[in-house]
C-alpha atoms as a PDB file:
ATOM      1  CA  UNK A   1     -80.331  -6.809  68.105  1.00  0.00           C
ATOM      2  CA  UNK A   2     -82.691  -8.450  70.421  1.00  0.00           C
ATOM      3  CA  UNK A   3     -83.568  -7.217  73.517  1.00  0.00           C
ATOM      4  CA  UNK A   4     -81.754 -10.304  75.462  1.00  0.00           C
ATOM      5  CA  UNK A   5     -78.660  -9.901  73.835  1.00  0.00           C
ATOM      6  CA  UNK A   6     -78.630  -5.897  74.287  1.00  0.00           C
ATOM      7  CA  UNK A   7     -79.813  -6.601  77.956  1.00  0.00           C
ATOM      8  CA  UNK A   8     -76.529  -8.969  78.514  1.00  0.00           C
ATOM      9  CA  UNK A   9     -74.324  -6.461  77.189  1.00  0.00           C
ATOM     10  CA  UNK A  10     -75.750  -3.927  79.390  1.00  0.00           C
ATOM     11  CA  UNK A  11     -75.281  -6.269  82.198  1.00  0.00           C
ATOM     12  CA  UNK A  12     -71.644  -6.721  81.449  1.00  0.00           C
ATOM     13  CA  UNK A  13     -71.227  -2.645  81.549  1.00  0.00           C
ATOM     14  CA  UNK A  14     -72.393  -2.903  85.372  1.00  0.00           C
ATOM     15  CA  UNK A  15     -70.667  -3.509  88.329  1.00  0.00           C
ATOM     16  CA  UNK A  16     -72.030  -6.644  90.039  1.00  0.00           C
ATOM     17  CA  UNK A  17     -73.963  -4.887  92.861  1.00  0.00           C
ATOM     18  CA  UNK A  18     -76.232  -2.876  90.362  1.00  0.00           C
ATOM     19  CA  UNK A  19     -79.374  -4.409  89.281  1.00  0.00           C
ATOM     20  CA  UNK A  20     -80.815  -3.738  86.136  1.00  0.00           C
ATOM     21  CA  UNK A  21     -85.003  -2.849  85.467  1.00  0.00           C
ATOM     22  CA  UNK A  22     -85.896  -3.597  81.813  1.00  0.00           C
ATOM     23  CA  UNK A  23     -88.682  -0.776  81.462  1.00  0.00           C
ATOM     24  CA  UNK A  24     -90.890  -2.857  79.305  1.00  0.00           C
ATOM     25  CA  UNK A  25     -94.003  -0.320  79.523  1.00  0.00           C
ATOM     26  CA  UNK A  26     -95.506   0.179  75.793  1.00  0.00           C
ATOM     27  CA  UNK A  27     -93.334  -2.219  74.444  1.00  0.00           C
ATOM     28  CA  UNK A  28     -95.332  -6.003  73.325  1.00  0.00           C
ATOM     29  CA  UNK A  29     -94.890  -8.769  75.459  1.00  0.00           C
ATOM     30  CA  UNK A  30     -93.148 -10.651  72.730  1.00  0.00           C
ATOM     31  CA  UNK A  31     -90.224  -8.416  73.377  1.00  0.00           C
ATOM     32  CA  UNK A  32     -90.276  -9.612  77.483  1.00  0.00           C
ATOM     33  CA  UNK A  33     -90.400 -12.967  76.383  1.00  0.00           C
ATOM     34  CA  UNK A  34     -87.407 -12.600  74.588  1.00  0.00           C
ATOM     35  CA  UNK A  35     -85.459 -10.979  77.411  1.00  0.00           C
ATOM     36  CA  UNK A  36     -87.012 -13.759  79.663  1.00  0.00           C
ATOM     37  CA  UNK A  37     -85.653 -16.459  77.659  1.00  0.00           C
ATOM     38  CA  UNK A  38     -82.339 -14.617  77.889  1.00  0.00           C
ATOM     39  CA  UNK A  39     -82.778 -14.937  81.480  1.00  0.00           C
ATOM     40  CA  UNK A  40     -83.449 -11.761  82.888  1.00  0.00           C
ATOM     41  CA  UNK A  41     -86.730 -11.463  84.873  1.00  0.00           C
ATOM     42  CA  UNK A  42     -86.729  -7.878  86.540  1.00  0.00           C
ATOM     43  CA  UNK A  43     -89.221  -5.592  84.776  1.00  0.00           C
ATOM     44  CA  UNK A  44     -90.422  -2.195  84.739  1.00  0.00           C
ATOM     45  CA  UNK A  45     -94.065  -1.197  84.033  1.00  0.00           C
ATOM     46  CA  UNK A  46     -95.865   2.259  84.808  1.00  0.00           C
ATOM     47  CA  UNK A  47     -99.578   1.440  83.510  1.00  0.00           C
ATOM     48  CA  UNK A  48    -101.622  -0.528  85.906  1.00  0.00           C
ATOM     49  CA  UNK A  49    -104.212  -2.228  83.147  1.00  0.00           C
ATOM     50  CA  UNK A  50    -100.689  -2.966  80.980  1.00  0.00           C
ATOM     51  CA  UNK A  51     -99.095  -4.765  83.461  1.00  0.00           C
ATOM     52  CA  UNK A  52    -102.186  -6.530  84.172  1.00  0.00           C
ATOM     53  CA  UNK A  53    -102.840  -7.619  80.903  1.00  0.00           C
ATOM     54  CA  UNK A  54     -98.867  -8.583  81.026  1.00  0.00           C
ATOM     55  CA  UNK A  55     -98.920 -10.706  84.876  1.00  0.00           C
ATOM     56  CA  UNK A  56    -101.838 -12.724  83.027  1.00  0.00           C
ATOM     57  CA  UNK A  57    -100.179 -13.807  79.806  1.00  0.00           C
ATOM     58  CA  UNK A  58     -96.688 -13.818  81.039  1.00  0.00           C
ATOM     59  CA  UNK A  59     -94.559 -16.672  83.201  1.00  0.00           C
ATOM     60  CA  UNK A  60     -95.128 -16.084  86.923  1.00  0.00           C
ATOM     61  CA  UNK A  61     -91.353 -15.982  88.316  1.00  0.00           C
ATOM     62  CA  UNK A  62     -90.731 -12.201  86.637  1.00  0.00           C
ATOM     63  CA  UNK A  63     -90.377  -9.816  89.058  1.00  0.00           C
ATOM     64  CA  UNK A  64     -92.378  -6.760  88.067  1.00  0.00           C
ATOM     65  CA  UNK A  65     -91.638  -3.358  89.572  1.00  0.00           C
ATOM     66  CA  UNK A  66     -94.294  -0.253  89.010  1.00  0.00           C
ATOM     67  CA  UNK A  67     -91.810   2.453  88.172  1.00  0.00           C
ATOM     68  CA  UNK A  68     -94.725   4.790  87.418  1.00  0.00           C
ATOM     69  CA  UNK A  69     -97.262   7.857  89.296  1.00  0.00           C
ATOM     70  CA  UNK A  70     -99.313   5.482  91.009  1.00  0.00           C
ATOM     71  CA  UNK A  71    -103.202   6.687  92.074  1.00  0.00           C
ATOM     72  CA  UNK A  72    -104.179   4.907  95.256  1.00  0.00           C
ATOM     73  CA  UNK A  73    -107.354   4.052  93.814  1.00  0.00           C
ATOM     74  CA  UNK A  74    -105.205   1.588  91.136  1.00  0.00           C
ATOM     75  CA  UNK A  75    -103.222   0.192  94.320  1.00  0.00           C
ATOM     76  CA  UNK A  76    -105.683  -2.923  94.535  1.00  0.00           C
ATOM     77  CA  UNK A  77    -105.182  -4.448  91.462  1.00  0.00           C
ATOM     78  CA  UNK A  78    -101.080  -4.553  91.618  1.00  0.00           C
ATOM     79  CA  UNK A  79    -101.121  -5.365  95.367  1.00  0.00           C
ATOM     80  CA  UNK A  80    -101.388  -9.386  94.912  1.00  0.00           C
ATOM     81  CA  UNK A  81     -98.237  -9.721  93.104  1.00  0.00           C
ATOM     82  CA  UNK A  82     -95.583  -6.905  92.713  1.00  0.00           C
ATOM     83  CA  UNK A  83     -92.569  -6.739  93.710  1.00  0.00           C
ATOM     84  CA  UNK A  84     -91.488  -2.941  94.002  1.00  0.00           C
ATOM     85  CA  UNK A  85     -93.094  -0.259  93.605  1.00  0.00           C
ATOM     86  CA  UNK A  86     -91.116   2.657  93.015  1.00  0.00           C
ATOM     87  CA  UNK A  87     -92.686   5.876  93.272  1.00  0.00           C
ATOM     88  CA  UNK A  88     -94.157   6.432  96.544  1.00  0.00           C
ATOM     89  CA  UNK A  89     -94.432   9.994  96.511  1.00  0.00           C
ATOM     90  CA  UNK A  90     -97.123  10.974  99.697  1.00  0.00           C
ATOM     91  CA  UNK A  91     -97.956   9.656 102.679  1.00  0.00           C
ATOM     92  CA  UNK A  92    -101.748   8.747 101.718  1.00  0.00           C
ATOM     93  CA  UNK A  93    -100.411   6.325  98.911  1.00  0.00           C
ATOM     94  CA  UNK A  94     -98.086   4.427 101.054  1.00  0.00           C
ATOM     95  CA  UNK A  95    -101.033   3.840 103.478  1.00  0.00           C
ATOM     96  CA  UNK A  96    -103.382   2.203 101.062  1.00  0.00           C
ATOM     97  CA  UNK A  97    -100.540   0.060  99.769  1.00  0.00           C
ATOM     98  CA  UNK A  98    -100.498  -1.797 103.366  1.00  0.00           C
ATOM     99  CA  UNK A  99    -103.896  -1.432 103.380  1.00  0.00           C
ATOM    100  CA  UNK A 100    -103.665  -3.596 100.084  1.00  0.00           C
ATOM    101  CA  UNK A 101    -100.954  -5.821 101.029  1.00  0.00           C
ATOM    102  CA  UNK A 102    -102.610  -6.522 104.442  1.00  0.00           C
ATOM    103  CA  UNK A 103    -105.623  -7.981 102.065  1.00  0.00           C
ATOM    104  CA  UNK A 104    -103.393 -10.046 100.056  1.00  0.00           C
ATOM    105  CA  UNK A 105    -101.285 -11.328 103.230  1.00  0.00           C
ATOM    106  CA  UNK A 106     -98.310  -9.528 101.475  1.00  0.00           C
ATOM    107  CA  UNK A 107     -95.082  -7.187 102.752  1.00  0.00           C
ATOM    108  CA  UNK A 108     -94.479  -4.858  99.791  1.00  0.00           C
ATOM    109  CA  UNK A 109     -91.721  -3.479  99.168  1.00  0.00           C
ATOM    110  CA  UNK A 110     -91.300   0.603  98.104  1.00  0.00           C
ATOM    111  CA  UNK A 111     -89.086   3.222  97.153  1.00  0.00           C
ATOM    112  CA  UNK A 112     -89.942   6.867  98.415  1.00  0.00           C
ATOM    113  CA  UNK A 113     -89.303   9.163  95.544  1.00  0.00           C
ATOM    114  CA  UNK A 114     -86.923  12.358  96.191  1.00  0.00           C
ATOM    115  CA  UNK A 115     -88.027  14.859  93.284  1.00  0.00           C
ATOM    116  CA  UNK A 116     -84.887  16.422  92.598  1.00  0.00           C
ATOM    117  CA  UNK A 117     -85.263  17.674  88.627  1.00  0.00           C
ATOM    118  CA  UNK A 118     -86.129  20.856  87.548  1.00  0.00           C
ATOM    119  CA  UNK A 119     -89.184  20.171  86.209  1.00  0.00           C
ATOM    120  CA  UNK A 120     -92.254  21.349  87.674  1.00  0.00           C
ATOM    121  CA  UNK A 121     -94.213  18.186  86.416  1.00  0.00           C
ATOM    122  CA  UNK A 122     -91.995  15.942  88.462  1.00  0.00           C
ATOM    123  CA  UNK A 123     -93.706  13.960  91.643  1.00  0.00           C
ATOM    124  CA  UNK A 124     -91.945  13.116  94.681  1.00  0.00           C
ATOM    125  CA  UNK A 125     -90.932  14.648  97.938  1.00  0.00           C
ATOM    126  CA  UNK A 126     -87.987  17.647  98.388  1.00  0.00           C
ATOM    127  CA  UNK A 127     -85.341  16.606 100.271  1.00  0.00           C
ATOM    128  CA  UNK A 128     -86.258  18.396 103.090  1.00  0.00           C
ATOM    129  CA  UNK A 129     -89.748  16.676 102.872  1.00  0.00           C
ATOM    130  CA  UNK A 130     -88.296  13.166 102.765  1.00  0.00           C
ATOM    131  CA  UNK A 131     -85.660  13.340 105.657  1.00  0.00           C
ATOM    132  CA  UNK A 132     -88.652  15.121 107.831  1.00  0.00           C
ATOM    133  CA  UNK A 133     -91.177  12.987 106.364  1.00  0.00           C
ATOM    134  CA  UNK A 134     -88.805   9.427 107.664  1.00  0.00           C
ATOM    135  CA  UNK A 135     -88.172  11.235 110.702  1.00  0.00           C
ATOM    136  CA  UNK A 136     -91.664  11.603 111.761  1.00  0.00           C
ATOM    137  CA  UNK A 137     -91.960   8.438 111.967  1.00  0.00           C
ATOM    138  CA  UNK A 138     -95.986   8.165 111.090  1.00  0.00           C
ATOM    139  CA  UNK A 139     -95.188   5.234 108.349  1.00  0.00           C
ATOM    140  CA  UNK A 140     -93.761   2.856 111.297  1.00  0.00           C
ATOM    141  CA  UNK A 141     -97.069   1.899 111.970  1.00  0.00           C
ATOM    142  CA  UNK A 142     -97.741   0.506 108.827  1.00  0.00           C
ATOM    143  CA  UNK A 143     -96.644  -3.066 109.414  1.00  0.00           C
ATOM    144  CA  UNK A 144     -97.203  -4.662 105.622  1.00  0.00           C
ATOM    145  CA  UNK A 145     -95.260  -2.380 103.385  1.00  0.00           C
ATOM    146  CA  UNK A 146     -91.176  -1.855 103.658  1.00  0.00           C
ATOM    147  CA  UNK A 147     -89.533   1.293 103.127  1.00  0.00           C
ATOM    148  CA  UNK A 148     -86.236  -0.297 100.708  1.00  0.00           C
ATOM    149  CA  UNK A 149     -84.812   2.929  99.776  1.00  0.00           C
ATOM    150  CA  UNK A 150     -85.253   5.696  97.495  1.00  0.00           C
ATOM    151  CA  UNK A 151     -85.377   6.543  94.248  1.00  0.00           C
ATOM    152  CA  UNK A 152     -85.470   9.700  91.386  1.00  0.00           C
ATOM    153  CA  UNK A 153     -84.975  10.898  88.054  1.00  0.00           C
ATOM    154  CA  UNK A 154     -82.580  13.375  87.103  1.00  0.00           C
ATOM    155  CA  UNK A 155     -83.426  16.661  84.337  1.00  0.00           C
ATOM    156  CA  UNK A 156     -83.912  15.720  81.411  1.00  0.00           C
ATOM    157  CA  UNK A 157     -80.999  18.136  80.357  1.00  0.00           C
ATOM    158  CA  UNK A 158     -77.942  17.668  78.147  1.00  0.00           C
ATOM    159  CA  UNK A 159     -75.323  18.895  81.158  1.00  0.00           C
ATOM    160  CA  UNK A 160     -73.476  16.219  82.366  1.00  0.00           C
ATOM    161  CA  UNK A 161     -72.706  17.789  85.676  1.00  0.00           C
ATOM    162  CA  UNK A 162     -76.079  18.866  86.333  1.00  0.00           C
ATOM    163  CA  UNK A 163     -77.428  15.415  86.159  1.00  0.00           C
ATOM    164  CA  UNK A 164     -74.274  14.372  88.203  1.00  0.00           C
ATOM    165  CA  UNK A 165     -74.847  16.958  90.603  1.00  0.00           C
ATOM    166  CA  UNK A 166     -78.361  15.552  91.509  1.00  0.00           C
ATOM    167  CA  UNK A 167     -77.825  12.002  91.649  1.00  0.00           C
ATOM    168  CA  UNK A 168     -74.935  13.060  93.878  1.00  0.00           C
ATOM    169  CA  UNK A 169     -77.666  14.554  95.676  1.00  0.00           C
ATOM    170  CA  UNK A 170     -79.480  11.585  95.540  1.00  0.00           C
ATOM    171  CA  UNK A 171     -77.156   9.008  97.419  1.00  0.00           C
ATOM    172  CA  UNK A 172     -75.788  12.341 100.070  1.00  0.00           C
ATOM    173  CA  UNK A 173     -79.545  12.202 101.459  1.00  0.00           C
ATOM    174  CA  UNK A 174     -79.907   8.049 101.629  1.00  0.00           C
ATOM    175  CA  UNK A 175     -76.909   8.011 103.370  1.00  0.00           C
ATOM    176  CA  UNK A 176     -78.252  10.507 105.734  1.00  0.00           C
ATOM    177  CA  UNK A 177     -81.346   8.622 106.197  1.00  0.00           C
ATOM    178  CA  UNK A 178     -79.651   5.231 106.232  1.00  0.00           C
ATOM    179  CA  UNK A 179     -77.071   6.846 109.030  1.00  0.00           C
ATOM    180  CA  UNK A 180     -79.884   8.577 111.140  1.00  0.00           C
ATOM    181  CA  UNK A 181     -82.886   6.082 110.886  1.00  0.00           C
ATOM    182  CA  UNK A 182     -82.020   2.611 108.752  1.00  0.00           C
ATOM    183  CA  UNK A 183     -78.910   1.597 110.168  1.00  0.00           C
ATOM    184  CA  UNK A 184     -80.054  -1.690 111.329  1.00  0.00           C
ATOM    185  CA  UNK A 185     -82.342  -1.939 108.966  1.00  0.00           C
ATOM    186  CA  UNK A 186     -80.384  -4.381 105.985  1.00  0.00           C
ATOM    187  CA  UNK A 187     -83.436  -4.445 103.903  1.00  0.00           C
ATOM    188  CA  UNK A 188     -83.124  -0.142 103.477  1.00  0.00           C
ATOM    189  CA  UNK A 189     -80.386  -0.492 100.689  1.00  0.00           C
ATOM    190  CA  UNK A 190     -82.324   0.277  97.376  1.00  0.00           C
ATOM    191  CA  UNK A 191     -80.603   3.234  95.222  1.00  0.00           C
ATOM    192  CA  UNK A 192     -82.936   3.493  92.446  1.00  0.00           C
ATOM    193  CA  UNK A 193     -81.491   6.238  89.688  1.00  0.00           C
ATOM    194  CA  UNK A 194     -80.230   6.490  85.701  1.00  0.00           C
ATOM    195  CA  UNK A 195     -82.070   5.390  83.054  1.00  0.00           C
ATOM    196  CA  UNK A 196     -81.448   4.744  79.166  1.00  0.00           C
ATOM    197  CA  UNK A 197     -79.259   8.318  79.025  1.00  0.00           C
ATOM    198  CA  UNK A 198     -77.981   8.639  82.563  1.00  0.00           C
ATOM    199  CA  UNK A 199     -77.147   5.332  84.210  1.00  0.00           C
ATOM    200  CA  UNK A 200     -73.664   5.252  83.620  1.00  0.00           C
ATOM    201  CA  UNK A 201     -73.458   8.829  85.247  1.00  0.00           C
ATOM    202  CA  UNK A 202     -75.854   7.203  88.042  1.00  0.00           C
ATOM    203  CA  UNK A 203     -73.769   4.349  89.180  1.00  0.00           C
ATOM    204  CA  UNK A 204     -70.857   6.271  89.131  1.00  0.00           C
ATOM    205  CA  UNK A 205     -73.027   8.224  91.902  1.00  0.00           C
ATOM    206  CA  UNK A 206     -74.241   5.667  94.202  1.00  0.00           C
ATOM    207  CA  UNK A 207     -77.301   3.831  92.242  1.00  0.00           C
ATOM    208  CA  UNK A 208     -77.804   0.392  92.751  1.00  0.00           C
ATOM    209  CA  UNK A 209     -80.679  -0.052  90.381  1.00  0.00           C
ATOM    210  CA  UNK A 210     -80.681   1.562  87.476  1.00  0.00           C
ATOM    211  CA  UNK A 211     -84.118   1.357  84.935  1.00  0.00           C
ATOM    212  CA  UNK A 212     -83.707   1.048  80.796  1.00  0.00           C
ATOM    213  CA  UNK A 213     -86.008   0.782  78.473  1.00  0.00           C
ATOM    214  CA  UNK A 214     -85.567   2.198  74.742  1.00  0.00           C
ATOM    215  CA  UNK A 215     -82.026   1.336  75.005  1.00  0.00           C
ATOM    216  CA  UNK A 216     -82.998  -2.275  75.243  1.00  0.00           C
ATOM    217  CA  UNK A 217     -86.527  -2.563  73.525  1.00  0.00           C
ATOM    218  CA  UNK A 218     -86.276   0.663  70.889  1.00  0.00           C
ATOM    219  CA  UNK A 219     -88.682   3.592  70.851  1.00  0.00           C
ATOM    220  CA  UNK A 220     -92.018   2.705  72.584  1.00  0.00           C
ATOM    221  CA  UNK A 221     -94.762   1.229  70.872  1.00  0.00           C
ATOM    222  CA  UNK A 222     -97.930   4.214  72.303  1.00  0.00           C
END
């Protein structure tokens, strides 16, 4: 089945509120085309030089998110043009995004990333970090990025109720830092968990943005 058609189906599994991230990294930009003739036009890429090679050949209304580890040093060449990034996982990273988006006359918009598997290889910040990290306050001063929300990935694990367990996690500690620091702040609203495996098990625990990719594009292409 093409990836359009699997990506409307997927759609139609989702309640209205949840938006859906094709993860497109690896996978040929034939298959994107596809999906973007289908209509959709939110993509996920983790691999700066791929998604440059991808802004340049592709049509310029998609909406590209950088789901992946991002080094500061590859900040720069993203900065111009997308629309999320995802995984803001330290302080120092967040800072050379404005410092990037400043250049570019931009706001960018980012997710900080809770690390809440139980893998050591994991980024992101404890919960503990995160809530004392917000509350500090340091990032207010960076005036051309936007803190949207959070998001995470759950073990890779076969136990349902372990992977429930931490997205439930997940949403308990944005609700704590929506209550104590983002109340007026609309744009703070971004729930980004589940993927492929997980995402029904994710909505059903607060996510508002769930990111597939083999489940609508097949096994990556390395």
């Amino acid at each position: 089945m093409s990836p359009s058609k699997i990506i409307k189906e997927i759609k139609q599994t989702l309640p209205t509120d949840v938006q859906l991230v094709a993860v497109s990294k690896f996978h040929p930009s034939a298959m994107i085309e596809d999906a973007y003739a289908g209509g959709h036009r939110i993509f996920g890429e983790s691999h700066v030089q791929e998604l440059q090679q991808k802004f340049e050949v592709l049509p310029k209304d998609i909406e590209w998110h950088f789901i992946g580890h991002l080094q500061t040093n590859k900040v720069k060449y993203i900065a111009p043009y997308v629309r999320l990034i995802h995984a803001v996982d330290t302080h120092k990273l967040l800072v050379e995004i404005n410092k990037q988006a400043q250049k570019n006359n931009r706001i960018i918009d980012c997710l900080l990333e809770l690390h809440i598997a139980q893998e050591e290889t994991k980024y992101g910040f404890s919960a503990d970090e995160m809530y004392d990290y917000v509350k500090q306050g340091e990032w207010r001063q960076l005036e051309n990025v936007r803190i949207c929300g959070i998001m995470c990935m759950a073990s890779n694990v076969e136990d349902k109720a372990q992977i429930a367990s931490e997205f439930q996690q997940a949403e308990t500690l944005f609700n704590k830092l929506k209550t104590d620091f983002f109340a007026q702040v609309d744009s703070f609203s971004i729930r980004s968990w589940g993927m492929s495996d997980d995402y029904m098990i994710a909505v059903n625990h607060g996510s508002n943005m769930v990111r597939i990719g083999s489940k609508i594009f097949g096994p990556r292409v390395y």
